[in-house]
C-alpha atoms as a PDB file:
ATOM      1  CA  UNK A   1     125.509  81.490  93.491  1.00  0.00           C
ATOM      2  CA  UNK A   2     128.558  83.797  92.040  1.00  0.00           C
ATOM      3  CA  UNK A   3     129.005  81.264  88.892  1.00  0.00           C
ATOM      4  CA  UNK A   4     130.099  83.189  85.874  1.00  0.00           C
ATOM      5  CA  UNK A   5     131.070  81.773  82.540  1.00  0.00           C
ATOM      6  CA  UNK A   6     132.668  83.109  80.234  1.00  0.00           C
ATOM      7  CA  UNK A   7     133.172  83.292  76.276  1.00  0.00           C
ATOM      8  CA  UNK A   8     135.070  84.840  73.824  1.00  0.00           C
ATOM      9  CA  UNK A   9     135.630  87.800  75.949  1.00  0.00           C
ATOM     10  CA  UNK A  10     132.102  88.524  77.579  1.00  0.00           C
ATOM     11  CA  UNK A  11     131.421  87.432  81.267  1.00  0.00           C
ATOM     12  CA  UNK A  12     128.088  86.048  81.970  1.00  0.00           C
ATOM     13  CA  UNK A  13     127.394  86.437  85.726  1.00  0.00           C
ATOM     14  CA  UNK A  14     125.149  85.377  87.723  1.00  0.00           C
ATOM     15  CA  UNK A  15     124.174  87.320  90.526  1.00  0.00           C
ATOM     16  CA  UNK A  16     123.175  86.475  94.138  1.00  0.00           C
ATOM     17  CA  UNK A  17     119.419  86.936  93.014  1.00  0.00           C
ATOM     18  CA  UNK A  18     119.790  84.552  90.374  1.00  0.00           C
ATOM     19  CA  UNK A  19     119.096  87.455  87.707  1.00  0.00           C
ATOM     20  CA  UNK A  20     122.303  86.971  84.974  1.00  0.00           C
ATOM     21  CA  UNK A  21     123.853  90.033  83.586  1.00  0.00           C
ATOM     22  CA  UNK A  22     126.746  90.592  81.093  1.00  0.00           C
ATOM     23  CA  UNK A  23     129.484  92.526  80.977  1.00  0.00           C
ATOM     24  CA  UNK A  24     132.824  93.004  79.292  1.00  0.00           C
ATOM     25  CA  UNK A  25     135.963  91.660  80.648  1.00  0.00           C
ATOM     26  CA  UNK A  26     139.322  93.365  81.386  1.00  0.00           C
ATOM     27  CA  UNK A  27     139.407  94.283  77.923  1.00  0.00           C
ATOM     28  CA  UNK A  28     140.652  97.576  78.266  1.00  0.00           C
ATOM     29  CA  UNK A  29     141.124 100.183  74.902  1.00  0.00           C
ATOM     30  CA  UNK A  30     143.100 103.185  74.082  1.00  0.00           C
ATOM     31  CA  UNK A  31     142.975 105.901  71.509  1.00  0.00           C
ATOM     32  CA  UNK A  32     146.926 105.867  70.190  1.00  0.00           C
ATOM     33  CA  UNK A  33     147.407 109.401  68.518  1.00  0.00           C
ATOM     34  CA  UNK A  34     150.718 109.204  66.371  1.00  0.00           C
ATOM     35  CA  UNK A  35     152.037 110.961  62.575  1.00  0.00           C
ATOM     36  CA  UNK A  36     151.153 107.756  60.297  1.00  0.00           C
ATOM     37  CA  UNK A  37     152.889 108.913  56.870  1.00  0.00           C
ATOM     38  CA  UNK A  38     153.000 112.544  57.814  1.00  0.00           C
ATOM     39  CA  UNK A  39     149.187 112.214  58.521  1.00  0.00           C
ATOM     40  CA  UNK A  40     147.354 113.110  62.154  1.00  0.00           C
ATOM     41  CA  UNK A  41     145.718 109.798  63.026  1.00  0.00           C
ATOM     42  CA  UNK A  42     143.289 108.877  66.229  1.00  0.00           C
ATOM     43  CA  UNK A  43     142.954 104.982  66.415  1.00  0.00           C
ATOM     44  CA  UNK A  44     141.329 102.890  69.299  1.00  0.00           C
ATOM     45  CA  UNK A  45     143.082  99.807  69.778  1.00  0.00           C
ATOM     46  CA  UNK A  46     143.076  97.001  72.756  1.00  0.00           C
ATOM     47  CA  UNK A  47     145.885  98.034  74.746  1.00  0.00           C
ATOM     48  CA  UNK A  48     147.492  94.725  74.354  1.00  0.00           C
ATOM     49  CA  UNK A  49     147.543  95.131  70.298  1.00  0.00           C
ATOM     50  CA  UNK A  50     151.210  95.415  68.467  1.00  0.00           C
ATOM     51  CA  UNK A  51     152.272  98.044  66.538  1.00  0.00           C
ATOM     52  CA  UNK A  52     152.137  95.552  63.421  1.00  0.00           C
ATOM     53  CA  UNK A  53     148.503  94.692  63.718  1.00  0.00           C
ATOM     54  CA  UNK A  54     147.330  98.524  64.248  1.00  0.00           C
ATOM     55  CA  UNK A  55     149.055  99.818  61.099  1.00  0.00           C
ATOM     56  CA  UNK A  56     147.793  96.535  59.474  1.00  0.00           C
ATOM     57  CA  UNK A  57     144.782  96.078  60.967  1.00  0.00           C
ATOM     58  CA  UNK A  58     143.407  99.695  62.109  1.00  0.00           C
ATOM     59  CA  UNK A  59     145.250 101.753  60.102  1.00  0.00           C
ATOM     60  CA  UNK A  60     144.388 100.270  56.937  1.00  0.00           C
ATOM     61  CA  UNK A  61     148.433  99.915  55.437  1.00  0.00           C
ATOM     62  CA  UNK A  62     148.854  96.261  55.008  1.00  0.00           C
ATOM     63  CA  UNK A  63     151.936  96.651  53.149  1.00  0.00           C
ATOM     64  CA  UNK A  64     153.839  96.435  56.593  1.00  0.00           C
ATOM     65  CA  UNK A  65     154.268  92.498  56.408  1.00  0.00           C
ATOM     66  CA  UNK A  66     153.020  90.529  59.392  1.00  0.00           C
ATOM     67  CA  UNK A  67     155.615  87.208  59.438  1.00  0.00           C
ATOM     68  CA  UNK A  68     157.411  85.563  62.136  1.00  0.00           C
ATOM     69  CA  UNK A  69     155.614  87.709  64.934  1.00  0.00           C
ATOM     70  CA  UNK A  70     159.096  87.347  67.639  1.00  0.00           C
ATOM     71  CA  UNK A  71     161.239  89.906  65.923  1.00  0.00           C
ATOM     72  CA  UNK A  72     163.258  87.481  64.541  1.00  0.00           C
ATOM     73  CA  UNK A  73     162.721  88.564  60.549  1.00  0.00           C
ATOM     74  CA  UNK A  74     162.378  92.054  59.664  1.00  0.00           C
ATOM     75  CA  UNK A  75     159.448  91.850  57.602  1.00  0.00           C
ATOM     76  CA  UNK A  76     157.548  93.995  60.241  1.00  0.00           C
ATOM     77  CA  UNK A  77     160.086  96.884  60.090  1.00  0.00           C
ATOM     78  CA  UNK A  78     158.773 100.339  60.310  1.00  0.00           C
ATOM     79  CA  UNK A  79     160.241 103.597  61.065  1.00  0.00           C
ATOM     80  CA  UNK A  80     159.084 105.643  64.326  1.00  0.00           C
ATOM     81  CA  UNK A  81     160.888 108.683  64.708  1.00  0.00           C
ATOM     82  CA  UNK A  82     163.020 107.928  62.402  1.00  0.00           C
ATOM     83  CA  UNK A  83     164.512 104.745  64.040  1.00  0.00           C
ATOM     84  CA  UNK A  84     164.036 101.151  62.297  1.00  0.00           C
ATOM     85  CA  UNK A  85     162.008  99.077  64.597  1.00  0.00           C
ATOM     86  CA  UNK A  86     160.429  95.380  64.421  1.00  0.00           C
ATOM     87  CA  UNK A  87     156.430  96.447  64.686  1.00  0.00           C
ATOM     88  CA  UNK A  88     155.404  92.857  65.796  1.00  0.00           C
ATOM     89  CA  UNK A  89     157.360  93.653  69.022  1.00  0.00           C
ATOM     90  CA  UNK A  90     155.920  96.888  70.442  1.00  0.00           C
ATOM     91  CA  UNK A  91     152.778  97.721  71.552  1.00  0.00           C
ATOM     92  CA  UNK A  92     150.900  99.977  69.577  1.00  0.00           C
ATOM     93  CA  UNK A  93     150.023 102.020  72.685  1.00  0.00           C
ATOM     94  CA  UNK A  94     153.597 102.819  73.588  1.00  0.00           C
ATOM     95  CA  UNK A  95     154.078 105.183  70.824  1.00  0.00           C
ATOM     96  CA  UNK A  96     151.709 107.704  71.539  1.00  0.00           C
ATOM     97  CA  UNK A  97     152.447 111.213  69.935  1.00  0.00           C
ATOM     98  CA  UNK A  98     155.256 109.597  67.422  1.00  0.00           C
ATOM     99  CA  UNK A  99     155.859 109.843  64.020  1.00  0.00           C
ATOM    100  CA  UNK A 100     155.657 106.395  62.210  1.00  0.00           C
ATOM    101  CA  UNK A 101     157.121 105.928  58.519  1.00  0.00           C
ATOM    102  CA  UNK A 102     155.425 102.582  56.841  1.00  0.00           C
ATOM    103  CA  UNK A 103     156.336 101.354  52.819  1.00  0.00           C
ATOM    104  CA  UNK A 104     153.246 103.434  52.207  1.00  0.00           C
ATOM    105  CA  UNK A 105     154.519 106.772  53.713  1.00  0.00           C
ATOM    106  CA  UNK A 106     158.070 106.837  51.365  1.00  0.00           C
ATOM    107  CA  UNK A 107     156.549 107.666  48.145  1.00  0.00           C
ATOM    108  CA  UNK A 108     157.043 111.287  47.160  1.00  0.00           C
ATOM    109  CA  UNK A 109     154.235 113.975  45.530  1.00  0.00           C
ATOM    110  CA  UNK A 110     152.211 112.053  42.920  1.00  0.00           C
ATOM    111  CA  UNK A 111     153.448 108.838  43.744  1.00  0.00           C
ATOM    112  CA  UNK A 112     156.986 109.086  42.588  1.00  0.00           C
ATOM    113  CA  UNK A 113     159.304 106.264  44.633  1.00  0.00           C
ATOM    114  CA  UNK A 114     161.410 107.050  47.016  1.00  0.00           C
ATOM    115  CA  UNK A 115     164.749 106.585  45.435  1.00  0.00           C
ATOM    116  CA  UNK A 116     165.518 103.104  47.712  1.00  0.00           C
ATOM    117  CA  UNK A 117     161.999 101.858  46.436  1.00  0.00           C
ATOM    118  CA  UNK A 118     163.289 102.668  42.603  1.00  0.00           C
ATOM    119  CA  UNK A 119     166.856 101.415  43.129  1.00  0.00           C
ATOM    120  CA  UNK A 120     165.550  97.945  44.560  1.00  0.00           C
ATOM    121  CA  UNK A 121     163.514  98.052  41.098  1.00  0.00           C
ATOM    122  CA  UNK A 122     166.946  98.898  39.069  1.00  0.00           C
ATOM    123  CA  UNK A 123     169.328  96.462  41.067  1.00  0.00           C
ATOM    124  CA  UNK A 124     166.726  93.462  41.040  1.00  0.00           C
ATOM    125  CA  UNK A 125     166.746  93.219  44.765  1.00  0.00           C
ATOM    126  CA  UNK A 126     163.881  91.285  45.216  1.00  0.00           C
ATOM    127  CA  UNK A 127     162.238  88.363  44.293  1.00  0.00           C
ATOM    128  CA  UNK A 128     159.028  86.796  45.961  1.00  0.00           C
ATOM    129  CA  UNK A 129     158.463  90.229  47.628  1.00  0.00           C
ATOM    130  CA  UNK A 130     157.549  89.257  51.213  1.00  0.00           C
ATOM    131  CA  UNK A 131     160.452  90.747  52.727  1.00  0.00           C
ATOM    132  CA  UNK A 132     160.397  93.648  50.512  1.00  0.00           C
ATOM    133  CA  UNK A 133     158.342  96.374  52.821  1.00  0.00           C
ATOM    134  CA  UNK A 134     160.803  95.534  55.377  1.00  0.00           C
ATOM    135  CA  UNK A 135     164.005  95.193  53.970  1.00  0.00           C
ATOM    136  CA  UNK A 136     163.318  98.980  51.975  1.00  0.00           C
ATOM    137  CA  UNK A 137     162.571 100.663  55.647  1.00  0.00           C
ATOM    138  CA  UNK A 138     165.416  98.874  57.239  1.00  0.00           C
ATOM    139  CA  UNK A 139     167.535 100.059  54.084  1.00  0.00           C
ATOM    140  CA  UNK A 140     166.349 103.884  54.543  1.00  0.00           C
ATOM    141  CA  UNK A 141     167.110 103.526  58.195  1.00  0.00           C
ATOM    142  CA  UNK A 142     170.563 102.136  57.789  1.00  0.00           C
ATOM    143  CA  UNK A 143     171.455 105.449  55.533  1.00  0.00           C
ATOM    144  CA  UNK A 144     169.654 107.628  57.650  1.00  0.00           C
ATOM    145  CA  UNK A 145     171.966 106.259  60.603  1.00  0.00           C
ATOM    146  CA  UNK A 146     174.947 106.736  58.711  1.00  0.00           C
ATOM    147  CA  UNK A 147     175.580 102.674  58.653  1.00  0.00           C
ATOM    148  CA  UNK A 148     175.659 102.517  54.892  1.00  0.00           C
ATOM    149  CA  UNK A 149     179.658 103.383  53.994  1.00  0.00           C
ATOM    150  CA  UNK A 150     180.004  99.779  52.373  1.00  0.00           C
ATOM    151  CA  UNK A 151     178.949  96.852  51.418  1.00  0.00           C
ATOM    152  CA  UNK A 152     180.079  94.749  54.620  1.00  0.00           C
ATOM    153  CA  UNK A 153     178.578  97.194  57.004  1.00  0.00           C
ATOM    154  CA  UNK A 154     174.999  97.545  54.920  1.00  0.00           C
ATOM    155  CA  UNK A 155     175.074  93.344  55.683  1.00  0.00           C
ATOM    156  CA  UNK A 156     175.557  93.919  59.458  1.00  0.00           C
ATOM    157  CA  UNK A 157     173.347  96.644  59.943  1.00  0.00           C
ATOM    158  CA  UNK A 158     171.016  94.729  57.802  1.00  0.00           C
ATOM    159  CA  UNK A 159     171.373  91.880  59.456  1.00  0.00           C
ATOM    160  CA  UNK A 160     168.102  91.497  61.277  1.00  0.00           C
ATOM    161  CA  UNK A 161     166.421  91.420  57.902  1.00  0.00           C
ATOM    162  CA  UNK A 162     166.094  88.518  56.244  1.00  0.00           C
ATOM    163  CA  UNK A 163     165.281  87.251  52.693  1.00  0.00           C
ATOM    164  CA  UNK A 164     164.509  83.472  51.828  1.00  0.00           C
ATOM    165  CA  UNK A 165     164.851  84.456  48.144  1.00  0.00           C
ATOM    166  CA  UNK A 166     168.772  84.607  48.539  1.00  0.00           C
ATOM    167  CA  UNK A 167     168.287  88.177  47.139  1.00  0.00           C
ATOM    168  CA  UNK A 168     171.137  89.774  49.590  1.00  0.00           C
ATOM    169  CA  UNK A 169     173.957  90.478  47.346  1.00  0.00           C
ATOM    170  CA  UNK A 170     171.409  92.560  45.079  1.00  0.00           C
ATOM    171  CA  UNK A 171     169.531  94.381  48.701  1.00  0.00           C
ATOM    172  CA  UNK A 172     173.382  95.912  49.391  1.00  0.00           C
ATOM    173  CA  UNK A 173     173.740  97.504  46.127  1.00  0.00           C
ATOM    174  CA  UNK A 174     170.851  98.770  46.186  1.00  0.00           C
ATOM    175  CA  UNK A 175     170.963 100.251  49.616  1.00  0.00           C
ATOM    176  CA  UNK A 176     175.159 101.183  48.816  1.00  0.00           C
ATOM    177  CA  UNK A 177     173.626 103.171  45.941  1.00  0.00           C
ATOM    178  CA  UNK A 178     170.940 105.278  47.451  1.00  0.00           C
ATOM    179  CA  UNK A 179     173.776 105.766  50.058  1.00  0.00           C
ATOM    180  CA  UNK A 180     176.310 106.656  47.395  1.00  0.00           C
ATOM    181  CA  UNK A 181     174.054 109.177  45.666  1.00  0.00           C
ATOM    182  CA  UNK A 182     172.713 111.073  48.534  1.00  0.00           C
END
């Protein structure tokens, strides 16, 4: 009498007549509406669901890397309203209404690359490429802040990104040269 089980988020209960009925848990979901790359998007997520795992997961733009999960990497970073912030540490529900920047959103009219994407290409500044996504949106948020006026400050503003490639000393030219030529 009152025994419930239950599995993978569906309660079996069984009721004082005996009769057993399911229902769903304290699963609760939530429509996030938010500017994705300058787009209007509508997505239904658990409410306990990062930000990483929407845009990766829901929002179909797996180019926002998915690494360390704690915020301790930068490979996650994304830009929402027009601040650089670690994805894997935010709930996607949290930034209802904002406007959210991924790797996919920089590239200009008929895919033309956003001038930190091409100088990464031009100063060699990567080399696996797992870092990459994150290291180019914490790179356009560093200029955008006005932390970019040379090389020592682009490291500690940068700082929260790293890159097991050893690829720094190439990342802060690149970055100091976008700067430079805005």
């Amino acid at each position: 009498m009152g025994a419930s089980v239950a599995v993978g988020g569906v309660v079996a209960v069984t009721t004082v007549a005996g009769s057993e009925r399911t229902v769903q848990d304290e699963i609760h979901t939530a429509v996030v509406r938010a500017e994705i790359n300058g787009e209007p998007r509508e997505i239904a997520v658990d409410t306990r669901t990062s930000l990483l795992d929407m845009l990766r997961e829901r929002a179909g733009l797996p180019g926002t890397k998915k690494a360390c999960d704690h915020g301790a990497c930068g490979a996650c970073t994304v830009l929402v309203d027009g601040r650089r912030i670690n994805s894997c540490l935010t709930l996607a529900v949290m930034h209802e209404g904002a406007q959210i920047t991924t790797i996919e959103g920089l590239a200009g009219s008929g895919g033309r690359l956003h001038p930190l994407q091409q100088a990464f290409i031009d100063e060699d500044a990567f080399q696996c490429g797992y870092c990459t996504a994150g290291q180019i949106m914490s790179g356009v948020g560093c200029i955008a802040e006005g932390h970019a006026g040379s090389p020592a400050e682009i490291r500690e503003w940068m700082s929260g990104n790293i890159c097991r490639c050893g690829a720094y000393t190439n990342i802060v030219k690149a970055v100091a040269t976008v700067a430079r030529d805005r």
